[in-house]
Protein backbone atom coordinates (compact mmCIF):
# COMPACT_ATOMS: atom_id res chain seq x y z
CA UNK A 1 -10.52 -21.65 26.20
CA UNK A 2 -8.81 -18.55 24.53
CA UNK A 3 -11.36 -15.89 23.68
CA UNK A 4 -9.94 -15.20 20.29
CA UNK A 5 -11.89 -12.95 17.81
CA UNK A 6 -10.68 -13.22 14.51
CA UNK A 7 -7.13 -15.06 15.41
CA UNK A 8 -6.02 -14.41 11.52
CA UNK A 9 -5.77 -10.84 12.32
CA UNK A 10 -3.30 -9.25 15.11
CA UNK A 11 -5.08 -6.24 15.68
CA UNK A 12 -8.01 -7.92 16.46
CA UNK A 13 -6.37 -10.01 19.08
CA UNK A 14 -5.47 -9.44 22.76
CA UNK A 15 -5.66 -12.61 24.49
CA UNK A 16 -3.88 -14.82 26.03
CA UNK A 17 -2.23 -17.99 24.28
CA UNK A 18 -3.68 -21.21 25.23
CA UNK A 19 -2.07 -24.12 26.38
CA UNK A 20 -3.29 -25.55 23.03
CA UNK A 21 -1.84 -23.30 21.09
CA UNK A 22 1.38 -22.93 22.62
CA UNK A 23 2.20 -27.04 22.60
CA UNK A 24 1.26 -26.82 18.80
CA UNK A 25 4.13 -24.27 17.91
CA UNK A 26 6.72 -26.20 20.46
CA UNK A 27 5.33 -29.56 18.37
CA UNK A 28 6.31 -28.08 15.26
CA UNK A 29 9.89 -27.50 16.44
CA UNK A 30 10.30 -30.87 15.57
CA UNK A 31 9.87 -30.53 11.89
CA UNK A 32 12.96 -28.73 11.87
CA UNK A 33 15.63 -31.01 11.00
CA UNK A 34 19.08 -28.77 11.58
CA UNK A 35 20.13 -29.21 15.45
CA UNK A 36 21.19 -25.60 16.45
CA UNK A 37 18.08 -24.15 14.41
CA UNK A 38 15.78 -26.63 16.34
CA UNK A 39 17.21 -26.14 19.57
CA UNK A 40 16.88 -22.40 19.01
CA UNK A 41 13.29 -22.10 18.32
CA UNK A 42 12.17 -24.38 21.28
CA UNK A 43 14.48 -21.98 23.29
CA UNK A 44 12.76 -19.10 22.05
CA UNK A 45 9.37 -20.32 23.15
CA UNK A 46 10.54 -21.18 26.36
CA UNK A 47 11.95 -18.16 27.58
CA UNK A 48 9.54 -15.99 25.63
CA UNK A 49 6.37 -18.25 27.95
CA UNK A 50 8.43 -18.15 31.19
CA UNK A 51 9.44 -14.38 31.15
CA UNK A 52 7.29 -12.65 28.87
CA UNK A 53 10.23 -10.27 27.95
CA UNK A 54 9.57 -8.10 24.37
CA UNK A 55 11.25 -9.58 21.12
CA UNK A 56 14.17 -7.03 21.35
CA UNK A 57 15.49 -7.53 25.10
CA UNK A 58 15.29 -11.27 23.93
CA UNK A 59 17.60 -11.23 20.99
CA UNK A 60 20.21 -8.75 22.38
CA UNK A 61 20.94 -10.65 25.36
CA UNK A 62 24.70 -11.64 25.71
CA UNK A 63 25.36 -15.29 25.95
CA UNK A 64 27.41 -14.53 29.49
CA UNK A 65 23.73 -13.05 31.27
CA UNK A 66 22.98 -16.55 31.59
CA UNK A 67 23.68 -18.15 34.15
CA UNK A 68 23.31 -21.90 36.25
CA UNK A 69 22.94 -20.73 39.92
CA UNK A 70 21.91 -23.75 42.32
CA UNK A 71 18.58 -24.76 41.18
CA UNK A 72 17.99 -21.68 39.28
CA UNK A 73 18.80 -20.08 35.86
CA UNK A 74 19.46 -16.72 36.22
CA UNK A 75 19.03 -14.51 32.88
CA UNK A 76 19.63 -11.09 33.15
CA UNK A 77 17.77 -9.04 30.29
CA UNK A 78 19.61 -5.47 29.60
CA UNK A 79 16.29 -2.79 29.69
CA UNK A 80 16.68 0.40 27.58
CA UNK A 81 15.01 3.27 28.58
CA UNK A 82 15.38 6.52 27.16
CA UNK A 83 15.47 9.79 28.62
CA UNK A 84 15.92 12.76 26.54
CA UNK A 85 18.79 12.13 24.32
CA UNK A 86 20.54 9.64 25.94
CA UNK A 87 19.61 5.20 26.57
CA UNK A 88 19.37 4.15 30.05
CA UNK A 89 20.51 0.62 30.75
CA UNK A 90 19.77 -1.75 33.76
CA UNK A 91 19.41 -5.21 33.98
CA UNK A 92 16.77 -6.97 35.10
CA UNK A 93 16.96 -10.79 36.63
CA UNK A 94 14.75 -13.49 35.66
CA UNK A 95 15.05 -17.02 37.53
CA UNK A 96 13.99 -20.10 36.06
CA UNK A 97 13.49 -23.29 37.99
CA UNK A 98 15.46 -25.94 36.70
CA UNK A 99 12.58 -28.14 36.89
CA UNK A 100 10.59 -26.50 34.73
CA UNK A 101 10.65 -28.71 31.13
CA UNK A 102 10.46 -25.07 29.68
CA UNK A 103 13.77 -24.03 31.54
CA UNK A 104 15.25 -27.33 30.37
CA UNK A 105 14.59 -26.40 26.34
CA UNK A 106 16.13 -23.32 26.97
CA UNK A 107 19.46 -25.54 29.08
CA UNK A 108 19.62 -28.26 26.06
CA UNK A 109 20.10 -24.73 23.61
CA UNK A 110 23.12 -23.98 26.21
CA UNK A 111 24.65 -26.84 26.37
CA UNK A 112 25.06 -26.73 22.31
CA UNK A 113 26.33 -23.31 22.74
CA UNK A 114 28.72 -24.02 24.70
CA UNK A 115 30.27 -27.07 22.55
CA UNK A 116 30.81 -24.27 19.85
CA UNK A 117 34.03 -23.13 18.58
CA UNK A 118 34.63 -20.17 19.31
CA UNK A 119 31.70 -19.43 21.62
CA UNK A 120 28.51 -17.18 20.62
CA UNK A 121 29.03 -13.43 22.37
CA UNK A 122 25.24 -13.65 22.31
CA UNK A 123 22.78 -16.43 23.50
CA UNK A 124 20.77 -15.92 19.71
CA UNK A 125 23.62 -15.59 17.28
CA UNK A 126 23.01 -14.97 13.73
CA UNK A 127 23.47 -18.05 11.46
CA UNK A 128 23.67 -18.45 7.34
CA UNK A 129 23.28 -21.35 5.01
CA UNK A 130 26.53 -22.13 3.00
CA UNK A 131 25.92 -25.03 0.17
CA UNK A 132 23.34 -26.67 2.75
CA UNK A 133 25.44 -25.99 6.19
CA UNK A 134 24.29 -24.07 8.50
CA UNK A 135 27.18 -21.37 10.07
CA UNK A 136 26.38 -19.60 13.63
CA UNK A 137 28.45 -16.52 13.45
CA UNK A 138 29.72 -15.64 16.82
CA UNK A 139 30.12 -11.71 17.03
CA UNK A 140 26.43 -10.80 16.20
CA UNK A 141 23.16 -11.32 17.36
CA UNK A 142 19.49 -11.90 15.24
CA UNK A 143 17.07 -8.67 15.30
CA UNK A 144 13.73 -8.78 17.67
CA UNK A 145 12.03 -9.32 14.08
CA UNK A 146 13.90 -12.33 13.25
CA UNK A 147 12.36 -13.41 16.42
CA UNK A 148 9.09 -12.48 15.87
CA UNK A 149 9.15 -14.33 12.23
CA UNK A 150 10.42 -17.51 13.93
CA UNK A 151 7.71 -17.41 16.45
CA UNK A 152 5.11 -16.72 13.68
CA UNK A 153 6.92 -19.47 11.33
CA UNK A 154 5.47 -22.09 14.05
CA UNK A 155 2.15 -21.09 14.47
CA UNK A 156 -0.47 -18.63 12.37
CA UNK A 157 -1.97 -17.78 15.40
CA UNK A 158 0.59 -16.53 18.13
CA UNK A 159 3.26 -13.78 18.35
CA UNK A 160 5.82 -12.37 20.59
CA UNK A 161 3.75 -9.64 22.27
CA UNK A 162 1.04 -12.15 23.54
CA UNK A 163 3.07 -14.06 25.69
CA UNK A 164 3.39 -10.56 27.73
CA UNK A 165 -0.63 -10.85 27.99
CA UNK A 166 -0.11 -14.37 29.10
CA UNK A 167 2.82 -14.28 31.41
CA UNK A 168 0.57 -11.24 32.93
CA UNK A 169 -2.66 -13.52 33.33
CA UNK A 170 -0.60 -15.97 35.21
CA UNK A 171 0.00 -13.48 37.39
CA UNK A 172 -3.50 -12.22 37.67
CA UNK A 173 -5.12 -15.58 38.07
CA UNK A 174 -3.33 -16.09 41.49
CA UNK A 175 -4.53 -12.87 42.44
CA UNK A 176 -6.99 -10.75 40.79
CA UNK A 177 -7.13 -7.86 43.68
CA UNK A 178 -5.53 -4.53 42.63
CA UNK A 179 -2.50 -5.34 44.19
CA UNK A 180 -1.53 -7.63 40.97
CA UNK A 181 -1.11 -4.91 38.79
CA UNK A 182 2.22 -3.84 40.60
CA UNK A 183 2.96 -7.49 40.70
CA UNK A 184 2.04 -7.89 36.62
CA UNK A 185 4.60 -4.45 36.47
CA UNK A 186 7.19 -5.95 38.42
CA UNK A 187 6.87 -9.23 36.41
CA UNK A 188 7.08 -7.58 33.15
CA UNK A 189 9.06 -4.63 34.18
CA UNK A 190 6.73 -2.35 33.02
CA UNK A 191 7.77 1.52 33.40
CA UNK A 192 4.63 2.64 35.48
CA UNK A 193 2.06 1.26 37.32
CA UNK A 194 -0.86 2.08 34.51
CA UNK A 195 0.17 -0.04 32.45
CA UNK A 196 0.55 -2.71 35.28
CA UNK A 197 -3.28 -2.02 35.41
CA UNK A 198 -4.39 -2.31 31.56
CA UNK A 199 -3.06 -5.82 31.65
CA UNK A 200 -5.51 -6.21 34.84
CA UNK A 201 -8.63 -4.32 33.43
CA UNK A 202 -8.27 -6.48 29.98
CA UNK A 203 -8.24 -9.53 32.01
CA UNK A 204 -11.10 -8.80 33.83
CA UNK A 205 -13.01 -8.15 30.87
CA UNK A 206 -11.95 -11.53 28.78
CA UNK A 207 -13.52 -13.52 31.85
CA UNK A 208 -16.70 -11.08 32.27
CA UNK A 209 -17.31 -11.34 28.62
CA UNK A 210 -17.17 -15.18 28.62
CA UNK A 211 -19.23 -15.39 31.67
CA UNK A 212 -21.98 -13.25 29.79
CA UNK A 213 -21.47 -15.86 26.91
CA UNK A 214 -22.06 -18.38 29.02
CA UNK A 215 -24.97 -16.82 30.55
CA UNK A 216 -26.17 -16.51 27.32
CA UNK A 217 -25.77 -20.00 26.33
CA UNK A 218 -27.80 -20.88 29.34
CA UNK A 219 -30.69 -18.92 28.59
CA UNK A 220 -30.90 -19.74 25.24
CA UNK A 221 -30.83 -23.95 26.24
């Protein structure tokens, strides 16, 4: 279970999402009645728990950097990084197995895509309500905060940034040694190795404190 101290309050919280927690918000994707905003959301989820990529390099990403390759789909986030006065860009490849129910949400999305006329430039378009209707407008894309409020508009308890802390204890758990804070930085594409390592010392210390809670628990029985 998710060591969560005070869950109502994002400062407060560090953790990891639980598997609980994370089929509750993809449940309540089906309270949404309007296909393509449906379809979206469970999308969002699903790439956001497979790749653990930040809000921004999700809703930028051009429709076109994903791609169906054999048994794989490749999506290719753009990373910014800037250096002095200019923005560095590179592209980094994520690829999803096909068999994966996550990577399927995230193929159903696609495939409604792709039925539009004329086709989204970007793989999160921006859409408005006219009289009831819901219109995707191809040429622009929705802001990493749109994401964030349709994340936190299906569950009070989870937000972009954690998935990065739980993509990185996935990581961790099948291999706790030092070595998996280049692979958590590698993963994540993190800039340095440090940071790499902050995601391994705040695992560490989620499972010692729980240990010593269970210790306690013991004793006190």
């Amino acid at each position: 279970m998710t060591n969560v101290r005070n869950s109502d309050s994002r400062e407060n919280r560090q953790t990891m999402i639980s598997e609980s927690e994370f089929q509750d918000a993809l449940n309540r994707t089906k309270e949404i009645k309007n296909d393509f905003l449906r379809l979206r959301a469970l999308a969002i989820l699903s790439v956001l728990r497979l790749t653990g990529k930040r809000r921004g390099e999700i809703a930028i990403l051009p429709l076109e950097n994903l791609k169906l390759e054999g048994r794989f789909l490749n999506v290719s986030f753009i990373l910014e990084k800037k250096r002095k006065e200019k923005v560095l860009q590179k592209l980094a490849t994520k690829s999803l197995p096909l068999s994966d129910i996550l990577t399927q949400n995230i193929m159903a999305y696609l495939e409604y895509l792709n039925k539009l006329e004329p086709k989204p430039k970007f793989w999160l378009p921006r859409a408005k309500s006219v009289f009831g209707t819901i219109i995707v407008l191809t040429d622009s894309h929705i802001s990493g905060r749109q994401v964030f409020n349709i994340v936190r508009g299906l569950s009070e308890t989870i937000w972009p940034h954690l998935f990065r802390e739980t993509v990185a204890s996935d990581v961790i758990k099948q291999d706790n040694s030092i070595i998996a804070a280049f692979k958590v930085q590698r993963r994540l594409d993190l800039a340095d190795f440090p940071t790499g390592f902050n995601y391994l010392k705040r695992f560490a210390t989620d499972v010692i404190e729980r240990e010593e809670q269970k210790a306690d628990i013991i004793i006190r029985e």
